[in-house]
Protein backbone atom coordinates (compact mmCIF):
# COMPACT_ATOMS: atom_id res chain seq x y z
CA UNK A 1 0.00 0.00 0.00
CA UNK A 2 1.14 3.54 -0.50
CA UNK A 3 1.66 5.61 2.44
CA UNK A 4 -2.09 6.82 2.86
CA UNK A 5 -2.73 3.12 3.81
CA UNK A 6 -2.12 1.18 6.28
CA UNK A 7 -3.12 -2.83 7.65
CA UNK A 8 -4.16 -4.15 11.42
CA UNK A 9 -4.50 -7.30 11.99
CA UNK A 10 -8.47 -7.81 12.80
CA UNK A 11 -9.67 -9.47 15.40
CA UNK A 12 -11.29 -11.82 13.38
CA UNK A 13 -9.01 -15.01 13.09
CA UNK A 14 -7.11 -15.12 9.53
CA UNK A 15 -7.74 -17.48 7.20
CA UNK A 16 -5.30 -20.53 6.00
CA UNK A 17 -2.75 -19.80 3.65
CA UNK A 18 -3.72 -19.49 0.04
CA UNK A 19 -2.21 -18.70 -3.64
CA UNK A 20 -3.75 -17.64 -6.78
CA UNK A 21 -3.39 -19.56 -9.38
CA UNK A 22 -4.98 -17.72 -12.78
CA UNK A 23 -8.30 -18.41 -12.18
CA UNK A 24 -8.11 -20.53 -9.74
CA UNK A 25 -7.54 -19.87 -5.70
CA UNK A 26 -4.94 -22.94 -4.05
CA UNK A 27 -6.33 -23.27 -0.20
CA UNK A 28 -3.74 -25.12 1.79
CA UNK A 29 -5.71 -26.23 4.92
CA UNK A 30 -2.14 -27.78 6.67
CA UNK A 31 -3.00 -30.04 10.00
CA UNK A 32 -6.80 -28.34 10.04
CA UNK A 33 -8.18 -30.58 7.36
CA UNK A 34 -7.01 -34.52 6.65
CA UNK A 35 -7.79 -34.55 2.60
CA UNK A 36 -5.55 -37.85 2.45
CA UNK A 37 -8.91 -40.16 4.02
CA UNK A 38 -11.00 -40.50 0.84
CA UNK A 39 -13.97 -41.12 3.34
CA UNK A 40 -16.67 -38.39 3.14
CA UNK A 41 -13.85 -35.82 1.50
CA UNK A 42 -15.58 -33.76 -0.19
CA UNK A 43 -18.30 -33.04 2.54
CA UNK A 44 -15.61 -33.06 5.14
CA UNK A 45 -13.83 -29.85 2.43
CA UNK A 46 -17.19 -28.21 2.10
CA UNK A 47 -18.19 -27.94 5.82
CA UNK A 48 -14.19 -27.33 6.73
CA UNK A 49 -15.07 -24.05 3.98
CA UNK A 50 -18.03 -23.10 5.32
CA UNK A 51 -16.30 -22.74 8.61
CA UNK A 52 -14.09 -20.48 7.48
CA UNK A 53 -16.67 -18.02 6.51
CA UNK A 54 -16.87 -18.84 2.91
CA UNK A 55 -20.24 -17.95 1.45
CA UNK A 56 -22.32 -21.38 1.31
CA UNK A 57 -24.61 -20.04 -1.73
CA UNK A 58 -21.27 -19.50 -3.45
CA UNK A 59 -19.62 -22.87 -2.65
CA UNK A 60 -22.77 -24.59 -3.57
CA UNK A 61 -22.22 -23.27 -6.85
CA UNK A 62 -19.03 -23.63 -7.55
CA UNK A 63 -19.21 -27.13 -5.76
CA UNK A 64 -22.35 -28.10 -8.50
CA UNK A 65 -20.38 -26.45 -11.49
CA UNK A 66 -16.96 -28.47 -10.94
CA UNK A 67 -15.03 -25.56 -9.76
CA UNK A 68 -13.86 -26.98 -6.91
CA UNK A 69 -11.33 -29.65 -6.68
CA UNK A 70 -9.14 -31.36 -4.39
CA UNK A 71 -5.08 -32.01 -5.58
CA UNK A 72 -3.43 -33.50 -3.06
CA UNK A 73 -3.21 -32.00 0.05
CA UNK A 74 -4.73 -28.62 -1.12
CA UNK A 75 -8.16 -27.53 -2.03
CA UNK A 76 -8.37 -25.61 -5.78
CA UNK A 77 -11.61 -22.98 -5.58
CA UNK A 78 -12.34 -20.95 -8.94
CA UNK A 79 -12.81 -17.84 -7.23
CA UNK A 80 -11.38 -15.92 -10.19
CA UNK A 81 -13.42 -16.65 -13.75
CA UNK A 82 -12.99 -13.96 -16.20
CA UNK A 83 -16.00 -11.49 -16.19
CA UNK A 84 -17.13 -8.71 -18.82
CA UNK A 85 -16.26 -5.67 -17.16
CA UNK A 86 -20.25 -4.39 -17.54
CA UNK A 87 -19.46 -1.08 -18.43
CA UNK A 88 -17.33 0.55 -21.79
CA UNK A 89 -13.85 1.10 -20.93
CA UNK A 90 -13.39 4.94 -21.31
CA UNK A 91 -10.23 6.73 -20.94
CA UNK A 92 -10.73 10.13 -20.50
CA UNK A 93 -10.61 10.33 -16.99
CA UNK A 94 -8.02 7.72 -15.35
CA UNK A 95 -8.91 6.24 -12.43
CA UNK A 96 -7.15 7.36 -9.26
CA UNK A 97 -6.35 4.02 -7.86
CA UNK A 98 -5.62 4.39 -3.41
CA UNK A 99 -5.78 0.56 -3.05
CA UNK A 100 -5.54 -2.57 -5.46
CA UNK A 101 -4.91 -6.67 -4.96
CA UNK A 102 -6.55 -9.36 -6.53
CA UNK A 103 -9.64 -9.18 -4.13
CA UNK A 104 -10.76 -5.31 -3.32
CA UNK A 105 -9.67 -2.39 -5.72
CA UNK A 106 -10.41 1.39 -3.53
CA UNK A 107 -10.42 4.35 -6.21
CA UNK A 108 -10.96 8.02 -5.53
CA UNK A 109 -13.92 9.51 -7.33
CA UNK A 110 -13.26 12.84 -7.79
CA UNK A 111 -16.33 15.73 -7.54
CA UNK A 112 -18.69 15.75 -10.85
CA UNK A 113 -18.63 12.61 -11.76
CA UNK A 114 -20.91 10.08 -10.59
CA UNK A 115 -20.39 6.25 -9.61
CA UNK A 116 -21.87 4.82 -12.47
CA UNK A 117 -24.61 6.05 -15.45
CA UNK A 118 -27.78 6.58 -14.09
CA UNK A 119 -29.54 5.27 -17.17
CA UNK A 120 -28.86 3.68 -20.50
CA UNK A 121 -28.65 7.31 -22.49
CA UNK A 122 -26.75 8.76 -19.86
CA UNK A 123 -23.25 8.97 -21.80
CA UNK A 124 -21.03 10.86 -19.39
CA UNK A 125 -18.01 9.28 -18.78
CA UNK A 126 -18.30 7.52 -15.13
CA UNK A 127 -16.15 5.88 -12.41
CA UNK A 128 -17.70 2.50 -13.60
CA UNK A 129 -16.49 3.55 -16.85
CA UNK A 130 -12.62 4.70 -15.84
CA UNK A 131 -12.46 1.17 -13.34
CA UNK A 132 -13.09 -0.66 -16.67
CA UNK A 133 -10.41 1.02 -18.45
CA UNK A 134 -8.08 0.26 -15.45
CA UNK A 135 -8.73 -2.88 -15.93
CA UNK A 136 -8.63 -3.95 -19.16
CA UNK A 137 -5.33 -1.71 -19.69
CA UNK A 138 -3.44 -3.69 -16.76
CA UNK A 139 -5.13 -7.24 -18.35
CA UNK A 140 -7.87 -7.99 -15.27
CA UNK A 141 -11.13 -9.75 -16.72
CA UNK A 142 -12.71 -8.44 -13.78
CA UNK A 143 -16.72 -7.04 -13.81
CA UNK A 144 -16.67 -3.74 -12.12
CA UNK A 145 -19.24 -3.90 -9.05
CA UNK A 146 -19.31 -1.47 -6.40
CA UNK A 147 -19.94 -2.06 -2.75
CA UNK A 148 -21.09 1.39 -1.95
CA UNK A 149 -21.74 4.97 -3.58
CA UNK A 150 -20.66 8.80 -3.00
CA UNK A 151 -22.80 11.51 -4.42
CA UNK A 152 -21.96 12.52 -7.67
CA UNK A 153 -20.25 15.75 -6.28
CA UNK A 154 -18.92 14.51 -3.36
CA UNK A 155 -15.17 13.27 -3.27
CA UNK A 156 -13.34 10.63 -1.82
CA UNK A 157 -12.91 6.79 -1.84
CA UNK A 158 -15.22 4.07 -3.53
CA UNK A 159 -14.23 0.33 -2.71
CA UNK A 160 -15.16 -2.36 -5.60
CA UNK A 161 -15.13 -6.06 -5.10
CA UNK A 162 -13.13 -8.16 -7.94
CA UNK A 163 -14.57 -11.53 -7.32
CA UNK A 164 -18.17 -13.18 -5.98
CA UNK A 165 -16.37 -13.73 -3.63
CA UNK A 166 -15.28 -10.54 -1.86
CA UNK A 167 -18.23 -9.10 -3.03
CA UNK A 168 -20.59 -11.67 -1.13
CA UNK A 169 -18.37 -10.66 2.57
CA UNK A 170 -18.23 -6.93 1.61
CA UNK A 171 -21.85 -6.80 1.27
CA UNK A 172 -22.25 -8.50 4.19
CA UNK A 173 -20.31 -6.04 6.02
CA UNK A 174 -21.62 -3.13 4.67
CA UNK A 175 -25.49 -5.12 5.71
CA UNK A 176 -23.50 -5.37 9.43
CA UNK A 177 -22.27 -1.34 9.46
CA UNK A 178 -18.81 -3.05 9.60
CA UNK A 179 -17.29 -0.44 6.94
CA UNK A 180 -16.29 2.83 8.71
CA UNK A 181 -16.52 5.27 6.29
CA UNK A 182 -15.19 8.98 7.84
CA UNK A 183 -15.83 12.67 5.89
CA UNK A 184 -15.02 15.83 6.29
CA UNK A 185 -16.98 19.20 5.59
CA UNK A 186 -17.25 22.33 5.66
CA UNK A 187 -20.56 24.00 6.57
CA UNK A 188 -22.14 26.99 7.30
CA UNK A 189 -22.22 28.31 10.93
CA UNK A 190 -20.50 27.94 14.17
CA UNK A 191 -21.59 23.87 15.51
CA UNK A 192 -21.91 23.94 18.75
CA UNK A 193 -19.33 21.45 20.01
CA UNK A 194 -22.24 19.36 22.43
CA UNK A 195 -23.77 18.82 18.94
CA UNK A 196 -21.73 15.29 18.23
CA UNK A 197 -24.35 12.81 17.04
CA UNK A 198 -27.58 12.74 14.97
CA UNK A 199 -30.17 10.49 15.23
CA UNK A 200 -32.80 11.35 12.73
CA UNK A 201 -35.12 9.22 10.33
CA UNK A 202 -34.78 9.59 6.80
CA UNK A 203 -37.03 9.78 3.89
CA UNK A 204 -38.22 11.38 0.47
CA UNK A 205 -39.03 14.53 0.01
CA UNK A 206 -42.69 14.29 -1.65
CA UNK A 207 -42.74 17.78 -3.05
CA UNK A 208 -38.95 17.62 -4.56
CA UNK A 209 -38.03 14.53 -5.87
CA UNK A 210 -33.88 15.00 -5.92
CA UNK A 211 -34.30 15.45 -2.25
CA UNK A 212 -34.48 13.87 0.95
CA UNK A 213 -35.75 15.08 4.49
CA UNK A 214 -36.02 14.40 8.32
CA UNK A 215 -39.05 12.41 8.63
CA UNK A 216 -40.67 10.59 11.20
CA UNK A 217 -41.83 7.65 8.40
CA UNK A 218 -37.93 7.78 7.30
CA UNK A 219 -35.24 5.04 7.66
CA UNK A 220 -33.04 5.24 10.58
CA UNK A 221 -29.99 7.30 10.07
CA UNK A 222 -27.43 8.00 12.52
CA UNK A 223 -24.61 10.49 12.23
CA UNK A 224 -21.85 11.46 14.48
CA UNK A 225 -20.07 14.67 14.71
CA UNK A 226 -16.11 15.77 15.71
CA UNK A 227 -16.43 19.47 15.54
CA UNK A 228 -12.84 20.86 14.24
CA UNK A 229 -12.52 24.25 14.39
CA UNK A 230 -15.41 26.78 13.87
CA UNK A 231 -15.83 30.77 13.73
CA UNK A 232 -19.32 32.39 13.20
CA UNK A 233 -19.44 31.83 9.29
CA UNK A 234 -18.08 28.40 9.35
CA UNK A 235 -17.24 24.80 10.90
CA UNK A 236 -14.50 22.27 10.03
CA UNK A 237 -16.40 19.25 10.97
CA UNK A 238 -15.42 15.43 10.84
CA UNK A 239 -17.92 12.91 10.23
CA UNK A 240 -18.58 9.35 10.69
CA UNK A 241 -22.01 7.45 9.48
CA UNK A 242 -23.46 4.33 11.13
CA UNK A 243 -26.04 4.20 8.50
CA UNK A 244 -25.39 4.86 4.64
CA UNK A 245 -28.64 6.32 3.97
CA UNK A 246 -29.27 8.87 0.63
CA UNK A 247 -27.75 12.23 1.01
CA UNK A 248 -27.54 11.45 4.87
CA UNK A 249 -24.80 13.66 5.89
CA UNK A 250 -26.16 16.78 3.74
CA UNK A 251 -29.50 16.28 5.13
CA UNK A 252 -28.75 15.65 8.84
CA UNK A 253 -26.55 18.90 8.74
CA UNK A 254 -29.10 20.77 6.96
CA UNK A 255 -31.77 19.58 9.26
CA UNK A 256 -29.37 21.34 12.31
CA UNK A 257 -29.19 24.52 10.75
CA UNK A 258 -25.52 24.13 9.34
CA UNK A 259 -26.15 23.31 5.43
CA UNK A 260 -23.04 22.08 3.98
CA UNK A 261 -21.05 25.08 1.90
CA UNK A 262 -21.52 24.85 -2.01
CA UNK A 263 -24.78 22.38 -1.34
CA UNK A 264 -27.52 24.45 -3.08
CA UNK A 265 -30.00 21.66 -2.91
CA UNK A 266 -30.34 21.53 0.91
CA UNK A 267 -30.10 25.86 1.48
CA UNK A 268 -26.27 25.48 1.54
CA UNK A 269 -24.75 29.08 -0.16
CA UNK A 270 -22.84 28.31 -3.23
CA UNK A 271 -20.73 31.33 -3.83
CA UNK A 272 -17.81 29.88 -2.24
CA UNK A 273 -17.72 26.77 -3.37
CA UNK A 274 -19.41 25.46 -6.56
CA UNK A 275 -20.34 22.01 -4.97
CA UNK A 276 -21.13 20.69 -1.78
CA UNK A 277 -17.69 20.75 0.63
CA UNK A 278 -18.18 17.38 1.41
CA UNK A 279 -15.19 14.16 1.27
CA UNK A 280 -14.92 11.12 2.26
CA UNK A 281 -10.78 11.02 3.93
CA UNK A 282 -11.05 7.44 5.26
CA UNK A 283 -12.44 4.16 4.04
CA UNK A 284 -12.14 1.38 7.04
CA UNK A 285 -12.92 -2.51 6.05
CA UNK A 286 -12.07 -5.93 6.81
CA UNK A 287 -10.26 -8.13 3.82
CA UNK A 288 -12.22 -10.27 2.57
CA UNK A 289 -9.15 -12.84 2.05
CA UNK A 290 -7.00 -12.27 5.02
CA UNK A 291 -10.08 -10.80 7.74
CA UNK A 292 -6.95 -8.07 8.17
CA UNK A 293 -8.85 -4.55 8.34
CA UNK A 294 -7.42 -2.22 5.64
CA UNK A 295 -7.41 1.85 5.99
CA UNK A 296 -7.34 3.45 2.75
CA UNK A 297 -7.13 6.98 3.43
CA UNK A 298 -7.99 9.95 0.64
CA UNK A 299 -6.29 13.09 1.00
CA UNK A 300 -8.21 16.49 0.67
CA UNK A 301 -8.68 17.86 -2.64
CA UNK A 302 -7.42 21.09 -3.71
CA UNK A 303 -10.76 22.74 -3.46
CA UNK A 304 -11.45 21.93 0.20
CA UNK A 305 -8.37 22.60 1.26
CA UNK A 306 -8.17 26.11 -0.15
CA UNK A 307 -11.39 26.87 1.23
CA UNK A 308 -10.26 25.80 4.84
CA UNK A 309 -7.43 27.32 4.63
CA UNK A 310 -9.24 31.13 3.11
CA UNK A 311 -11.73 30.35 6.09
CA UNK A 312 -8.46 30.52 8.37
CA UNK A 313 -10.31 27.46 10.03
CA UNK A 314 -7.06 25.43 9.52
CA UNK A 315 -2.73 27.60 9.10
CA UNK A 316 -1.66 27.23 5.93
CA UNK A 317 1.69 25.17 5.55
């Protein structure tokens, strides 16, 4: 990893020691698993799998397709079949990669450009579409599939899945809240500093259908709050979500009285910044290989920074 990354080992135990092989995944199981007794093997290897938190649904598959196979004293999964990418490589805009191996890839999605088309005539270029182009121009047959979105104008780090595999455990820990996911933001008005978590219900807006609002018929949203630094125009504030709900941070924020800067939609004023200050600086999750956790962080972009620093809510260095 570069050096805005950095690995823990998780509490979670690891799992046994593994190559890739192309397509294929080589398990070596050691002392845990006799493969040598030809009695009840293969349902002996399947429940042996399954207890190291391999998706059953998956290995069900794989098991009724001939993709896994015993060779001696290791186990051969095909965790790694080439896949169409899904989307047209497009090279316009190369993707900013934070955090690659051959399970998780972590990109940087830079403001204006949204996660992937939102419908079939939609022919900007997207991060869907610059992922694709990573891949086919460093030879991965990989389909691009994201485990979670940012706002089209918001910045910061998007983590995709490059197997069934991962994908099946990231989703489950995004399902769990298990991916810590911190921003940071600018927005209008001095926070008070006891203001450090929001518990509010979310749902649509019925008389603006971009939006979203506080409402008591909403889905539970929960946002906490590290004021920064703050004078009467402005806060520096960090944030951390519990829930990932639609526009959560911008609405919880706007719902306090402190709009995010540059976010027109939700009352913020846009003459200092032509897009909502809002980026995501840390992406937290647990490998879906090694059950090590992984920080990927995302420095500031230029724009926030500046801002900050014109604010005088952070020295310049």
């Amino acid at each position: 990893m570069d050096d805005h990354n950095s690995n823990n080992h998780s509490p979670q135990s690891s799992r046994p020691a593994a190559e890739r092989r192309g397509e294929w995944l080589e398990v070596m199981p050691g002392k845990e698993l006799d493969l040598q007794q030809t009695e009840q093997r293969h349902t002996r290897m399947m429940q042996w799998l399954e207890s190291r938190s391999f998706p059953a649904k998956l290995l069900g598959r794989l098991h009724s397709k001939g993709e896994i196979k015993i060779n001696g004293d290791r186990i051969r999964l095909r965790l790694f079949p080439a896949v169409e990418y899904g989307f047209e490589p497009r090279y316009d805009h190369p993707a900013e990669i934070l955090y690659e191996d051959d399970y998780v890839l972590v990109a940087h999605k830079p403001a204006g450009m949204a996660v992937h088309p939102s419908d079939p005539q939609d022919t900007r270029i997207t991060l869907a579409h610059a992922i694709a182009a990573h891949y086919e121009s460093t030879g991965q047959d990989c389909a691009v599939r994201h485990v979670h979105r940012l706002d089209e104008d918001t910045t910061g780090p998007v983590l995709y899945a490059k197997n069934e595999f991962a994908l099946s455990l990231l989703d489950e820990q995004m399902r769990d809240k298990d991916i810590g996911r911190r921003y940071i933001a600018l927005v209008q008005g001095n926070v008070n500093e006891q203001l450090t978590v929001i518990d509010e219900p979310i749902g649509k807006d019925r008389h603006h259908k971009q939006r979203r609002r506080v409402s008591p018929g909403g889905q539970s949203a929960v946002t906490y709050i590290e004021k920064i630094a703050g004078i009467k125009a402005a806060s520096l504030v960090r944030l951390k979500l519990e829930t990932g709900r639609t526009h959560q941070i911008r609405v919880h924020m706007s719902y306090m009285g402190h709009p995010l800067i540059g976010d027109s939609l939700y009352g913020g004023r846009s003459d200092l910044l032509n897009r909502q200050a809002l980026h995501g600086e840390q992406l937290v999750f647990i490998h879906p290989w090694t059950a090590e956790e992984i920080v990927v962080n995302d420095p500031w972009p230029a724009d926030m920074m500046k801002l900050t620093e014109d604010l005088k809510l952070i020295e310049k260095e």
